[in-house]
C-alpha atoms as a PDB file:
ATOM      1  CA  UNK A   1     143.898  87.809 116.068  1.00  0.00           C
ATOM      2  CA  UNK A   2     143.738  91.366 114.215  1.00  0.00           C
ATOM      3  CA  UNK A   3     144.625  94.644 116.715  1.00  0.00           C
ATOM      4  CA  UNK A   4     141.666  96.802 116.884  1.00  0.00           C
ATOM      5  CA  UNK A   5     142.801 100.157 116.399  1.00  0.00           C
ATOM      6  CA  UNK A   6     141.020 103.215 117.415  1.00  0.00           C
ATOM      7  CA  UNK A   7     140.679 106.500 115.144  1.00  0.00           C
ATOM      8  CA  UNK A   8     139.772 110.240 116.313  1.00  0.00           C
ATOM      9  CA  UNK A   9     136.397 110.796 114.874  1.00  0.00           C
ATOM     10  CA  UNK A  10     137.628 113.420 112.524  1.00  0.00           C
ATOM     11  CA  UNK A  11     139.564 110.692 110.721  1.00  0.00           C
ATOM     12  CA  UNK A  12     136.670 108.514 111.067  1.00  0.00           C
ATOM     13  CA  UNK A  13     134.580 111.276 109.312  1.00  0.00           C
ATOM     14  CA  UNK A  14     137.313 112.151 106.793  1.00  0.00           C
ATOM     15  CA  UNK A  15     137.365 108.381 105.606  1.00  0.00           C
ATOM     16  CA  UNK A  16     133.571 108.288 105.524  1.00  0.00           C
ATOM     17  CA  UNK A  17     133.803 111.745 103.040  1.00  0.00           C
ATOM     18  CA  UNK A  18     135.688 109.843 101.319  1.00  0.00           C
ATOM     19  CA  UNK A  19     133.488 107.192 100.155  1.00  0.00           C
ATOM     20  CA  UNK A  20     130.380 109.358 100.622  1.00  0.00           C
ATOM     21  CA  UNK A  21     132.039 111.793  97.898  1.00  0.00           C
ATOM     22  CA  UNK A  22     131.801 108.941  94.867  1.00  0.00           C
ATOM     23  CA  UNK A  23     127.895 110.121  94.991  1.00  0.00           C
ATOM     24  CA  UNK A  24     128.934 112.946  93.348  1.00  0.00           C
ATOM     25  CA  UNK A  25     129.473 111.045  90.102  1.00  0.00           C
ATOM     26  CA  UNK A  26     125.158 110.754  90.140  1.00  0.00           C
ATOM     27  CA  UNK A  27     125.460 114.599  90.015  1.00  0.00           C
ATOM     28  CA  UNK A  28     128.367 115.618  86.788  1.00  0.00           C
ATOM     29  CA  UNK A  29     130.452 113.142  84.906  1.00  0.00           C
ATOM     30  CA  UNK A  30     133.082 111.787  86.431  1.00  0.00           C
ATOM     31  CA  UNK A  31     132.359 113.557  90.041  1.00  0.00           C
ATOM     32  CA  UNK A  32     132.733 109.812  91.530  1.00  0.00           C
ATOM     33  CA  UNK A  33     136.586 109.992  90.795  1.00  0.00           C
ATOM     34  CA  UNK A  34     137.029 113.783  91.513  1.00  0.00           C
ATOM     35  CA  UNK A  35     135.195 113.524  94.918  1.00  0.00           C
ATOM     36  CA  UNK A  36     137.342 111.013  96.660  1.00  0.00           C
ATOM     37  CA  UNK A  37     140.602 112.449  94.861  1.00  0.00           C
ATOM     38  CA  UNK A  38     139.757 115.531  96.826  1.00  0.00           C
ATOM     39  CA  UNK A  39     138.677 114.234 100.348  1.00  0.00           C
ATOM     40  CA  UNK A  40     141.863 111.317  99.898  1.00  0.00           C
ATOM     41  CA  UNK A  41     144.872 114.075  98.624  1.00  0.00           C
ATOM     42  CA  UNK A  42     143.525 116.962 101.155  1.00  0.00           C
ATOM     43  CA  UNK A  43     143.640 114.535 104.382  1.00  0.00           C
ATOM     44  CA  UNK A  44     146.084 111.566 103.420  1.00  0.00           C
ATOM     45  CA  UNK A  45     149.104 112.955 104.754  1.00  0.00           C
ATOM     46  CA  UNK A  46     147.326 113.458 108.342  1.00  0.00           C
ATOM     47  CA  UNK A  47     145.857 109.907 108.702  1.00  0.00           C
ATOM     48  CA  UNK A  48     147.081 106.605 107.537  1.00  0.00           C
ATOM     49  CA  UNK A  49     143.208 105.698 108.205  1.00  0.00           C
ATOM     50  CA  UNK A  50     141.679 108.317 105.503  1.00  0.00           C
ATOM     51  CA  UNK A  51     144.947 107.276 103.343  1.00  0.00           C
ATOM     52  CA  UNK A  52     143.789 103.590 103.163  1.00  0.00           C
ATOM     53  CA  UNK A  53     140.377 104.457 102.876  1.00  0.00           C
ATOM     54  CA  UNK A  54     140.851 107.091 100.079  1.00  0.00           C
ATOM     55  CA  UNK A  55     142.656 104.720  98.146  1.00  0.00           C
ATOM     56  CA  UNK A  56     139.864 101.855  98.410  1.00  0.00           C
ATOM     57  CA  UNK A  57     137.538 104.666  97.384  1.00  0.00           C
ATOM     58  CA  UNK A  58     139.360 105.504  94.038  1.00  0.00           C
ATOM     59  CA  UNK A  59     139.941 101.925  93.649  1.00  0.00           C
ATOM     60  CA  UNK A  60     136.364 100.844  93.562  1.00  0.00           C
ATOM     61  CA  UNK A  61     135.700 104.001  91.584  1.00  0.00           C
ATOM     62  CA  UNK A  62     138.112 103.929  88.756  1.00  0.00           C
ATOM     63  CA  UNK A  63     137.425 100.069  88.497  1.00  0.00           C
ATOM     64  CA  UNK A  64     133.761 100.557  88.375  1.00  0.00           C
ATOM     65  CA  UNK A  65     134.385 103.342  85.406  1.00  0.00           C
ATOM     66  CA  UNK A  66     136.389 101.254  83.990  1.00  0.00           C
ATOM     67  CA  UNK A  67     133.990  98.262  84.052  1.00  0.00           C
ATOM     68  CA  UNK A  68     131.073 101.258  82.971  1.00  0.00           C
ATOM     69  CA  UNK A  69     133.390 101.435  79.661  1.00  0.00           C
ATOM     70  CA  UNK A  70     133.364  97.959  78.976  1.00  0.00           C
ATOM     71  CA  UNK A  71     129.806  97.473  79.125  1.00  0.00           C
ATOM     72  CA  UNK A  72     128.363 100.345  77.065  1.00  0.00           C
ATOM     73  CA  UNK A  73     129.378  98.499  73.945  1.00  0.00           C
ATOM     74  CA  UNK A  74     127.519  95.560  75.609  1.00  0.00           C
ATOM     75  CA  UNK A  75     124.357  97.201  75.603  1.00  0.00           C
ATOM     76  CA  UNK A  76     124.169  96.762  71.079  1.00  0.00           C
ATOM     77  CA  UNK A  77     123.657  93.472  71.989  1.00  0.00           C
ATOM     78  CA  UNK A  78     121.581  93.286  75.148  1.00  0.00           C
ATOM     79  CA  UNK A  79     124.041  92.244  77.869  1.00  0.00           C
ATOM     80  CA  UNK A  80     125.632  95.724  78.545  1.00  0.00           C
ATOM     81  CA  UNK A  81     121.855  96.918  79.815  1.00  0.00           C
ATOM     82  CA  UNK A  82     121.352  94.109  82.710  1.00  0.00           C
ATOM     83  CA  UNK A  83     125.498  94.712  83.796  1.00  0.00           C
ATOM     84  CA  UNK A  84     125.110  98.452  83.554  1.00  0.00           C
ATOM     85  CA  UNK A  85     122.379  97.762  85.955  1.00  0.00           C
ATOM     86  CA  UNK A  86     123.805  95.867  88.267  1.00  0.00           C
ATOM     87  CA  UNK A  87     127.053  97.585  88.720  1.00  0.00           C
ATOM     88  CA  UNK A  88     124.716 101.195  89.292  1.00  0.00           C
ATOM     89  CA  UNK A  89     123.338  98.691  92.334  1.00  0.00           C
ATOM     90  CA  UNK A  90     126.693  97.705  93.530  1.00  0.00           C
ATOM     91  CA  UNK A  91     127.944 101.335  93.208  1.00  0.00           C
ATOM     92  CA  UNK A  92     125.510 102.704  95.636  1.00  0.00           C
ATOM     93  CA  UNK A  93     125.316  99.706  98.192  1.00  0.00           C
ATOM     94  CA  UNK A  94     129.286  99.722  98.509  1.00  0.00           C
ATOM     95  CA  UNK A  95     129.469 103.241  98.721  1.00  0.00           C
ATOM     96  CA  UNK A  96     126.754 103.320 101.726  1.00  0.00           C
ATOM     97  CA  UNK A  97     127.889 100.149 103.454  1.00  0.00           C
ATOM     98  CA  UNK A  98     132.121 101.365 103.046  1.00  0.00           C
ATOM     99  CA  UNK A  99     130.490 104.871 104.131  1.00  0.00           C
ATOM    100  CA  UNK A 100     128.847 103.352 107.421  1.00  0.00           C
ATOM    101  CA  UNK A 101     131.932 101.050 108.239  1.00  0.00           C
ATOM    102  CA  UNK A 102     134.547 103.705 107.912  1.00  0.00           C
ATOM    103  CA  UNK A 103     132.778 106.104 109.990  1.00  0.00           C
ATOM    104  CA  UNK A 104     132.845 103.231 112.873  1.00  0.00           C
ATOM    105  CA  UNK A 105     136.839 102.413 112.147  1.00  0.00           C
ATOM    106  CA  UNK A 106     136.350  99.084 110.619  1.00  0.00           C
ATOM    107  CA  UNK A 107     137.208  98.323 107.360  1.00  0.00           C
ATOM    108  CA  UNK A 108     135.740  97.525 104.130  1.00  0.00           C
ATOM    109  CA  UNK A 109     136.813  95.670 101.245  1.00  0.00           C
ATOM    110  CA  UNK A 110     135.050  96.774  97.770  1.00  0.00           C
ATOM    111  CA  UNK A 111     134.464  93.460  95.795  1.00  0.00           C
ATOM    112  CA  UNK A 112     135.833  93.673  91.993  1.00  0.00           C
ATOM    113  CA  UNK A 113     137.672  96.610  92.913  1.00  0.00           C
ATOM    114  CA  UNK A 114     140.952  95.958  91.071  1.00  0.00           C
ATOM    115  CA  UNK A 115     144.090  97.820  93.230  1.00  0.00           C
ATOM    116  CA  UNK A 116     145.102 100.354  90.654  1.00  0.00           C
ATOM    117  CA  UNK A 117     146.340 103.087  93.710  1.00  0.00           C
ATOM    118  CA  UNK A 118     148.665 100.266  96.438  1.00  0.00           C
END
């Protein structure tokens, strides 16, 4: 059986800035790494619960950029327009539902996020 562990809510709210701050990416290019590389390298040190949540952040962002890359020269022939689509979709419902779970202390696991940061 997994140990429920409790976290202050200022880590709880520093994990959820941390996933909250990939919207940032909708606003200038590349703000959806920049925004959890700030919130994870300013308060990592202080909690192992915004360290582990940082790091899922920038995960699931640099793996979605990544997978942004490798459909733009998808869309010459059609199939880069419906991905590019979905993964916008998945962006924002990950970011909401990790946003939401952090800020209660549970956990949440980004699918297709490939573990770039361990």
């Amino acid at each position: 059986m997994e140990e429920i562990k409790t976290y202050t809510q200022s880590e709880r709210d520093w994990a959820m800035f941390c996933h909250l701050s990939a919207f940032a990416g909708f606003i200038f290019p590349l703000g959806g790494i920049i925004g959890p590389l700030i919130c994870w390298i300013s308060r990592k040190d202080g909690s192992a619960w915004v360290d582990t949540n940082g790091k899922a952040a920038m995960n699931f962002q640099i793996s979605v950029l990544l997978y942004v890359i490798l459909a733009i020269p998808l869309c010459f022939i059609l199939v880069g327009i419906p991905i590019l689509l979905f993964l916008g979709v998945l962006e924002i419902v990950c970011i909401i539902v990790a946003s939401i779970r952090a800020s209660k202390g549970e956990y949440f696991k980004y699918p297709l996020a490939i573990p770039f940061i361990q």
